[in-house]
Protein backbone atom coordinates (compact mmCIF):
# COMPACT_ATOMS: atom_id res chain seq x y z
CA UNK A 1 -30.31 8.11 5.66
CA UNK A 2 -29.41 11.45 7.25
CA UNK A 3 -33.01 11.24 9.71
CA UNK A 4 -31.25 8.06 10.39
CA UNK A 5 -27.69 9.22 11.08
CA UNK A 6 -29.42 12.16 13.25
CA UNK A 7 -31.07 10.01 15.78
CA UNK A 8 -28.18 7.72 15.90
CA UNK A 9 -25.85 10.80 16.84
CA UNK A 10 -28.79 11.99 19.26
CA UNK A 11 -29.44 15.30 17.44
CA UNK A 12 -33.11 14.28 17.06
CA UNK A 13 -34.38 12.17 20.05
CA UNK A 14 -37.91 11.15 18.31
CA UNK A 15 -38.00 9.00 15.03
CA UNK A 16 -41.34 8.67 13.66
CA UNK A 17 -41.99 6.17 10.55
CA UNK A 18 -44.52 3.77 8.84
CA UNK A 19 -44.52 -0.25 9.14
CA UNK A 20 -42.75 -0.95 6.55
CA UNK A 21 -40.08 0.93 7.12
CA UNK A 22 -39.47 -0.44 10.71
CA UNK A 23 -38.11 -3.62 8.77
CA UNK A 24 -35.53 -1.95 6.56
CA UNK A 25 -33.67 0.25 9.53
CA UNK A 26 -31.67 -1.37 12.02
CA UNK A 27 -31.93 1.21 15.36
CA UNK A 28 -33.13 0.27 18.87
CA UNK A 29 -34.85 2.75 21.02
CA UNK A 30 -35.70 3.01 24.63
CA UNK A 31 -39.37 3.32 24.09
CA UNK A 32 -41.07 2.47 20.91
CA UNK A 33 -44.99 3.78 20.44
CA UNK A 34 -47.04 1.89 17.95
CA UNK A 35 -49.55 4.48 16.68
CA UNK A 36 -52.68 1.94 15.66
CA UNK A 37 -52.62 -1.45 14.90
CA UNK A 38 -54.09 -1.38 11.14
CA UNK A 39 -53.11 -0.02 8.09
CA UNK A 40 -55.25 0.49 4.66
CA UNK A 41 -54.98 -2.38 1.93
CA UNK A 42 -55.64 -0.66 -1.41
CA UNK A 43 -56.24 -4.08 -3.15
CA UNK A 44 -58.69 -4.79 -0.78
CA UNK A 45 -60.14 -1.76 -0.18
CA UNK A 46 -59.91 -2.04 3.30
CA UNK A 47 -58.23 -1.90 6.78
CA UNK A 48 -56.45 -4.55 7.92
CA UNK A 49 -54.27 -5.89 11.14
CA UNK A 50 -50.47 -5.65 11.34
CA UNK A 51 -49.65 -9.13 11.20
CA UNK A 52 -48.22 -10.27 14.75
CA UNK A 53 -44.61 -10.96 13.37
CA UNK A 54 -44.85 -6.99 12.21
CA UNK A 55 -45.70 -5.66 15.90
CA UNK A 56 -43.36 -8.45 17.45
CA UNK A 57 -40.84 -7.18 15.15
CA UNK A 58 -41.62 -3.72 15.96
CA UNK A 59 -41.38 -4.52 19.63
CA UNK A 60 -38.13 -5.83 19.35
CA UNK A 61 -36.72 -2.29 18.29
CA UNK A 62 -37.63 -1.24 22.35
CA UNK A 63 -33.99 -1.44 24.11
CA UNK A 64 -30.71 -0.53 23.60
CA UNK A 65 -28.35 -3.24 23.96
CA UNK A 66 -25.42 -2.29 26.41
CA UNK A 67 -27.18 0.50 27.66
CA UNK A 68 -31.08 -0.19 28.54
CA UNK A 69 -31.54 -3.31 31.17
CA UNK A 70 -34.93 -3.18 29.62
CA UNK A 71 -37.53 -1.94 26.96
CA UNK A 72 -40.47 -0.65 26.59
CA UNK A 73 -43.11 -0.50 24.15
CA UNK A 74 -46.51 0.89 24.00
CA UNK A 75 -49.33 -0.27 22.22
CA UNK A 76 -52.12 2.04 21.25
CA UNK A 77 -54.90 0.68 19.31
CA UNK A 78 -58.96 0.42 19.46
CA UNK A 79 -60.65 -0.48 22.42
CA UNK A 80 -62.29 -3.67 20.39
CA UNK A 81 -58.73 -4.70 19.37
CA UNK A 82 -56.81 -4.38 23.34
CA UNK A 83 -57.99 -7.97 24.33
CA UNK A 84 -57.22 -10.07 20.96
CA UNK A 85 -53.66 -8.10 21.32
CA UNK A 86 -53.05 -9.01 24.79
CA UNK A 87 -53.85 -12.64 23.82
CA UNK A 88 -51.85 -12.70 21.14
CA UNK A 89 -48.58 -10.87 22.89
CA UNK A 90 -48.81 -12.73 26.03
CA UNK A 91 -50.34 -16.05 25.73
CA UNK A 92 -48.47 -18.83 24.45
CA UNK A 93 -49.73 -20.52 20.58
CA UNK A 94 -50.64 -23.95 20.96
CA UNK A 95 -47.89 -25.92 18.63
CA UNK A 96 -49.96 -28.61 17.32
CA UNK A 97 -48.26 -32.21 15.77
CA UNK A 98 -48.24 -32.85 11.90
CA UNK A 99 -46.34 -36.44 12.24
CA UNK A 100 -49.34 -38.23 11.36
CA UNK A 101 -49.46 -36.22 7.72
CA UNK A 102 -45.63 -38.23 7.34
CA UNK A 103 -46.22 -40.91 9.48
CA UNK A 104 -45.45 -43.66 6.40
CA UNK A 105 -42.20 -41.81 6.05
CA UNK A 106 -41.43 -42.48 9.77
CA UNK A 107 -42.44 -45.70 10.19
CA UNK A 108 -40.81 -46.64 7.23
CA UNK A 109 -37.56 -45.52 8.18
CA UNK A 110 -38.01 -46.65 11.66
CA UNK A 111 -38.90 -50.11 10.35
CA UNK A 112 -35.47 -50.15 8.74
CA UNK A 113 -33.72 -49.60 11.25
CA UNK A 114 -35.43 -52.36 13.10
CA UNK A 115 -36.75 -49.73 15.80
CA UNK A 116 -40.11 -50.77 15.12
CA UNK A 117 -40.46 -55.18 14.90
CA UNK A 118 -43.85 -55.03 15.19
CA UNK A 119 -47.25 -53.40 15.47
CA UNK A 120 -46.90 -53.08 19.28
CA UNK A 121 -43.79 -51.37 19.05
CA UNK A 122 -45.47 -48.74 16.44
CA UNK A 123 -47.85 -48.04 19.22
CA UNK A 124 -45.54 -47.23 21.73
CA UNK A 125 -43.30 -45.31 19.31
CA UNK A 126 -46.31 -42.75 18.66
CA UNK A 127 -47.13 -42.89 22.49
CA UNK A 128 -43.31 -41.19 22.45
CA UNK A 129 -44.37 -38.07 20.11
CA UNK A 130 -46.07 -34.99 20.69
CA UNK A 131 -48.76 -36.02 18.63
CA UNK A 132 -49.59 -38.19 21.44
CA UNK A 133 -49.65 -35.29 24.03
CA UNK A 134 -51.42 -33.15 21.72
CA UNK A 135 -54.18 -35.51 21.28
CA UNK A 136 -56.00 -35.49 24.09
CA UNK A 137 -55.65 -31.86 24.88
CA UNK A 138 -56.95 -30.91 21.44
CA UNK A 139 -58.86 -34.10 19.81
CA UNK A 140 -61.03 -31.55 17.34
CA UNK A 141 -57.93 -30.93 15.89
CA UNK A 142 -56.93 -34.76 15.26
CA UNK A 143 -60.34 -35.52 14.23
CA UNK A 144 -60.56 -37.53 17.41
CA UNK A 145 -64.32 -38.56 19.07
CA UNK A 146 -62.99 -38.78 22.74
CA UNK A 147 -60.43 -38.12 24.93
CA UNK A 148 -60.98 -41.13 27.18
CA UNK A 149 -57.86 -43.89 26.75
CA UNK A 150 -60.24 -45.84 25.06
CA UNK A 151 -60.74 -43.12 22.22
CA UNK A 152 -56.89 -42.83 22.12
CA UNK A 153 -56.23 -46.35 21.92
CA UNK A 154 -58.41 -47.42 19.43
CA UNK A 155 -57.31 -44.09 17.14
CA UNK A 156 -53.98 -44.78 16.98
CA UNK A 157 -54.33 -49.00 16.93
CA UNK A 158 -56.35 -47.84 13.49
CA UNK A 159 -53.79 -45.24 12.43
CA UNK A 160 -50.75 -48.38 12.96
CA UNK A 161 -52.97 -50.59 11.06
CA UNK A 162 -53.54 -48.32 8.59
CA UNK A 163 -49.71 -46.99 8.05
CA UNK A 164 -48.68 -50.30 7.90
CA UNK A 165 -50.92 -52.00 5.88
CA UNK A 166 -50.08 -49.08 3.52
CA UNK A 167 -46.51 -50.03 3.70
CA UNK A 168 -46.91 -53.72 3.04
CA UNK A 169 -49.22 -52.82 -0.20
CA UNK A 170 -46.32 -50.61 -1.15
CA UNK A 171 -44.23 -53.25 -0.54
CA UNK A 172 -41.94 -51.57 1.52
CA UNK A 173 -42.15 -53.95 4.68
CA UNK A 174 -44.55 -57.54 5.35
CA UNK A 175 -46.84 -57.87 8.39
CA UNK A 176 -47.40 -61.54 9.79
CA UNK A 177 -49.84 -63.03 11.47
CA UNK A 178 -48.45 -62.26 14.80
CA UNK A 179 -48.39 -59.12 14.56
CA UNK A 180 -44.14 -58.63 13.45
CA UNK A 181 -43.14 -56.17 11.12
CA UNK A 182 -39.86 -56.60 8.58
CA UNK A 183 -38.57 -54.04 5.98
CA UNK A 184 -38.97 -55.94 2.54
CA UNK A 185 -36.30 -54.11 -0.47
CA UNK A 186 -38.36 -51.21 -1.11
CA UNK A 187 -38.41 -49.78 2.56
């Protein structure tokens, strides 16, 4: 507390501390140094990375609102280590769909509410989603066997059929021959 109140006052002008610590103190700094990027897991018995919401955190701390326009932060860290950083801090994550883990739960509702009438319009609802932009840019992750519009057609005509034939069993809406979906009691 009194290290604290002494760089706040600007008696001391360098503030050195651990990881940890970083998320318990509330101070901003013009330039923030982050002195390796590891730190020593006794359960493990080994080194291991500062998670990336630690050194984002971390990063954060570098500007002082009101009086810096910017901040700064410097990363030292292993040679090895400079380009998975970089990647990390500057490229974007790819955010990746789960709708078709909850897709009964959608098209249940959705069948309710008479947004979805039949199969076609459960097609075109997905083609609406991000899971439908996601799949062709990353069909691995989908478990998908093409990207061609054939591949993505007949993947998500079997994921309809499936959903819904899951609902009717379930009784929570009836498929006829044609095609037309209706919510039965249970939906």
């Amino acid at each position: 507390e009194k290290l604290l109140h002494l760089y706040k006052t600007g008696a001391i002008t360098v503030l050195v501390c651990p990881v940890d610590i970083c998320w318990k103190i509330k101070i901003a700094a013009h330039l923030v140094v982050i002195m390796g990027t590891e730190t020593f897991d006794g359960r493990e018995r080994r080194y291991v990375d500062y998670a990336i919401a630690d050194l984002l955190h971390i990063m954060g701390l570098a500007s002082r609102q009101g009086i810096d326009t910017c901040g700064k932060c410097v990363i030292m860290c292993h040679t090895p280590k400079k380009e998975h950083l970089k990647k990390l801090l500057y490229d974007p994550l790819p955010v990746e769909s789960h709708i078709d883990h909850y897709l009964h739960d959608h098209f249940n509702s959705e069948i309710v509410t008479k947004t979805i009438s039949s199969m076609q319009d459960a097609v075109d609802y997905i083609t609406w989603t991000l899971f439908y932009r996601r799949l062709s840019k990353n069909p691995n992750y989908y478990n998908l066997q093409g990207t061609s519009n054939v591949h993505l057609s007949e993947h998500i005509s079997e994921m309809v059929e499936t959903v819904l034939g899951d609902l009717e069993a379930s009784k929570c809406c009836q498929l006829n021959d044609d095609g037309d979906v209706s919510p039965l009691n249970l939906g």
